[in-house]
Protein backbone atom coordinates (compact mmCIF):
# COMPACT_ATOMS: atom_id res chain seq x y z
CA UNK A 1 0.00 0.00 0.00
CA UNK A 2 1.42 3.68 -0.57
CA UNK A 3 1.20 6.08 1.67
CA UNK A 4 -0.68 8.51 -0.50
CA UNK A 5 -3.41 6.06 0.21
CA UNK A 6 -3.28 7.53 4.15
CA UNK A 7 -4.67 10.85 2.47
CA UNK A 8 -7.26 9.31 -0.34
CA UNK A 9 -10.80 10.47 0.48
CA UNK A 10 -12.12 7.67 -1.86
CA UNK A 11 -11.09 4.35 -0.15
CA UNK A 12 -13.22 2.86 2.49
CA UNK A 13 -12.73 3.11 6.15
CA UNK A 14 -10.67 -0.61 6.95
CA UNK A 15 -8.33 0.89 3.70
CA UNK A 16 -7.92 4.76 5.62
CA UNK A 17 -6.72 2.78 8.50
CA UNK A 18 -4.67 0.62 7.27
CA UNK A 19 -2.80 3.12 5.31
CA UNK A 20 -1.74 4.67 8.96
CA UNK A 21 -0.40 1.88 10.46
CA UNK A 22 0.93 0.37 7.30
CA UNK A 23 4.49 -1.05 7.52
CA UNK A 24 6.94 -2.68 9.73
CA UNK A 25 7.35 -1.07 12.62
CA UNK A 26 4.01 1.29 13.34
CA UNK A 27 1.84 -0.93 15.08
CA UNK A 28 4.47 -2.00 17.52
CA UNK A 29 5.32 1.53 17.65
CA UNK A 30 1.79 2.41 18.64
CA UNK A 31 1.67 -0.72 21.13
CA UNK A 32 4.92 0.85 23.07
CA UNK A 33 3.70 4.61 23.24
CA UNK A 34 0.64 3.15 24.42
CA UNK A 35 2.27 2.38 27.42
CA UNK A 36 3.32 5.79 27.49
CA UNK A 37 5.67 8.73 26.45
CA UNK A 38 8.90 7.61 25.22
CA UNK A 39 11.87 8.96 23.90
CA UNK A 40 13.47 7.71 20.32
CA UNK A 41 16.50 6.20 21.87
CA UNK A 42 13.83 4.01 23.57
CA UNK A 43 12.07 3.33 21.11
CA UNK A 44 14.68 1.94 19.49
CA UNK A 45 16.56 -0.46 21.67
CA UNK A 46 12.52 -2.14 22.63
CA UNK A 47 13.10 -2.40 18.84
CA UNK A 48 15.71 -4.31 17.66
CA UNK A 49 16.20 -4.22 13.77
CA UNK A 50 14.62 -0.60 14.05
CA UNK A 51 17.30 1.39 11.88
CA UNK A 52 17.30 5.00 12.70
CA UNK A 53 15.93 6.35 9.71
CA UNK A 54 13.25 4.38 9.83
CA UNK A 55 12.46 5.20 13.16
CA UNK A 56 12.49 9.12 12.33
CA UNK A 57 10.29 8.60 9.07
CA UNK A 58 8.11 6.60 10.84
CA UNK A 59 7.23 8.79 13.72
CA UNK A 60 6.96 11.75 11.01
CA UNK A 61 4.28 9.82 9.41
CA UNK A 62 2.87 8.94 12.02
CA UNK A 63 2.81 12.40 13.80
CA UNK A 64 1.30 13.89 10.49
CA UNK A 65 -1.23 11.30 10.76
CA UNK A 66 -2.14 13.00 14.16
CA UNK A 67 -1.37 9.73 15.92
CA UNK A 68 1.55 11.12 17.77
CA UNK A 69 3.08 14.06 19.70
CA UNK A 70 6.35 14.99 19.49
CA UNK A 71 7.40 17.19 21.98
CA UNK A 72 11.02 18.65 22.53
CA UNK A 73 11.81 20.35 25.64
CA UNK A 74 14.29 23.23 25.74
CA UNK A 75 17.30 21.65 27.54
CA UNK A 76 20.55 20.68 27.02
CA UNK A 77 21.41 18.50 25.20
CA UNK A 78 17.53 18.56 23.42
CA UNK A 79 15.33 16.02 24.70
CA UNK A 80 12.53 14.64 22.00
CA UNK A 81 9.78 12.41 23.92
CA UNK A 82 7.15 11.12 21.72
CA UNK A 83 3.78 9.94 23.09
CA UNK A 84 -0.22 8.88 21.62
CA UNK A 85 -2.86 11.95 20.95
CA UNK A 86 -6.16 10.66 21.67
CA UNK A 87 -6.68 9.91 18.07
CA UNK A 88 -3.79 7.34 18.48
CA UNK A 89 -5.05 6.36 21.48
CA UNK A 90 -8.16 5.14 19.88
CA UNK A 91 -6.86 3.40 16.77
CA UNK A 92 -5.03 1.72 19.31
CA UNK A 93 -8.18 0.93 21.39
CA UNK A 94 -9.62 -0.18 18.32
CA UNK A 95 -7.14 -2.98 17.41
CA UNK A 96 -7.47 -4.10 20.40
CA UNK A 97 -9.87 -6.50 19.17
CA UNK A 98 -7.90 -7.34 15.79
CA UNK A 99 -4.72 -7.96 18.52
CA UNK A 100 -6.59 -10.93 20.27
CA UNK A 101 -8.10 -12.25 17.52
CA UNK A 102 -4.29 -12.21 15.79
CA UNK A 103 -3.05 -14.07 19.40
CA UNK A 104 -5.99 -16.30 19.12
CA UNK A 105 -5.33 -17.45 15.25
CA UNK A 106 -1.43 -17.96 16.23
CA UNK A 107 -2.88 -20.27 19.39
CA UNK A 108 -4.66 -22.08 16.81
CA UNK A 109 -1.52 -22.37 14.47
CA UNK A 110 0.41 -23.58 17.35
CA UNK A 111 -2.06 -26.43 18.66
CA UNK A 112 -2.41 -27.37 14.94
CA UNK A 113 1.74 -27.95 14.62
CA UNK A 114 1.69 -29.45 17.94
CA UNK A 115 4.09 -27.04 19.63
CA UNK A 116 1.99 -25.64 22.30
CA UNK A 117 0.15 -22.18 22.38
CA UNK A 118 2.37 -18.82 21.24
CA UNK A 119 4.07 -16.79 23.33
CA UNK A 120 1.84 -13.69 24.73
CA UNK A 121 2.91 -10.02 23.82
């Protein structure tokens, strides 16, 4: 999916949200800032494989989306904490749902190869 398709007015709604949380690393994102604010250096060692870049275009995207706040307080050296807006907050509330259904398929897929239900996260 492109990301133009996070601004297309003429997709339906399951499409629109997809498009926010598309990629890699934003839903986990979202999962950690859900447990609060966090700073990128944070963000990126509960992430490992999480290049910097990626990180930083991420958060951009996701901040334009108005799913995050980035706030930088004036001190030395800068200090960048990122946290949910209450829109994030309730995309997040609403995969809640799609989350246990996801844990419940990979319990299924686990009892099916015989190697015991999957690890929680």
């Amino acid at each position: 999916m492109t990301r133009s398709r996070a601004q297309d007015l003429n997709v339906c709604g399951v499409t629109a949200a997809v498009a926010v949380i598309d990629g890699k690393w934003k839903t986990a994102l979202l999962w950690l800032l859900e447990q609060g604010p966090r700073r990128p250096g944070e963000l990126r060692r509960s992430l490992p494989g999480l290049r910097e870049k990626v990180l930083t275009q991420a958060l951009r995207e996701m901040e334009t989306d108005g799913l995050v706040h980035r706030e930088v307080h004036d001190v030395v050296p800068p200090k960048t904490e990122y946290s949910l807006t209450p829109f994030g907050q309730e995309l997040a509330d609403a995969l809640a749902p799609l989350s246990e259904w996801g844990h419940r398929r990979l319990e299924k897929l686990a009892a099916a190869s015989g190697s015991g239900p999957a690890p929680a996260a």
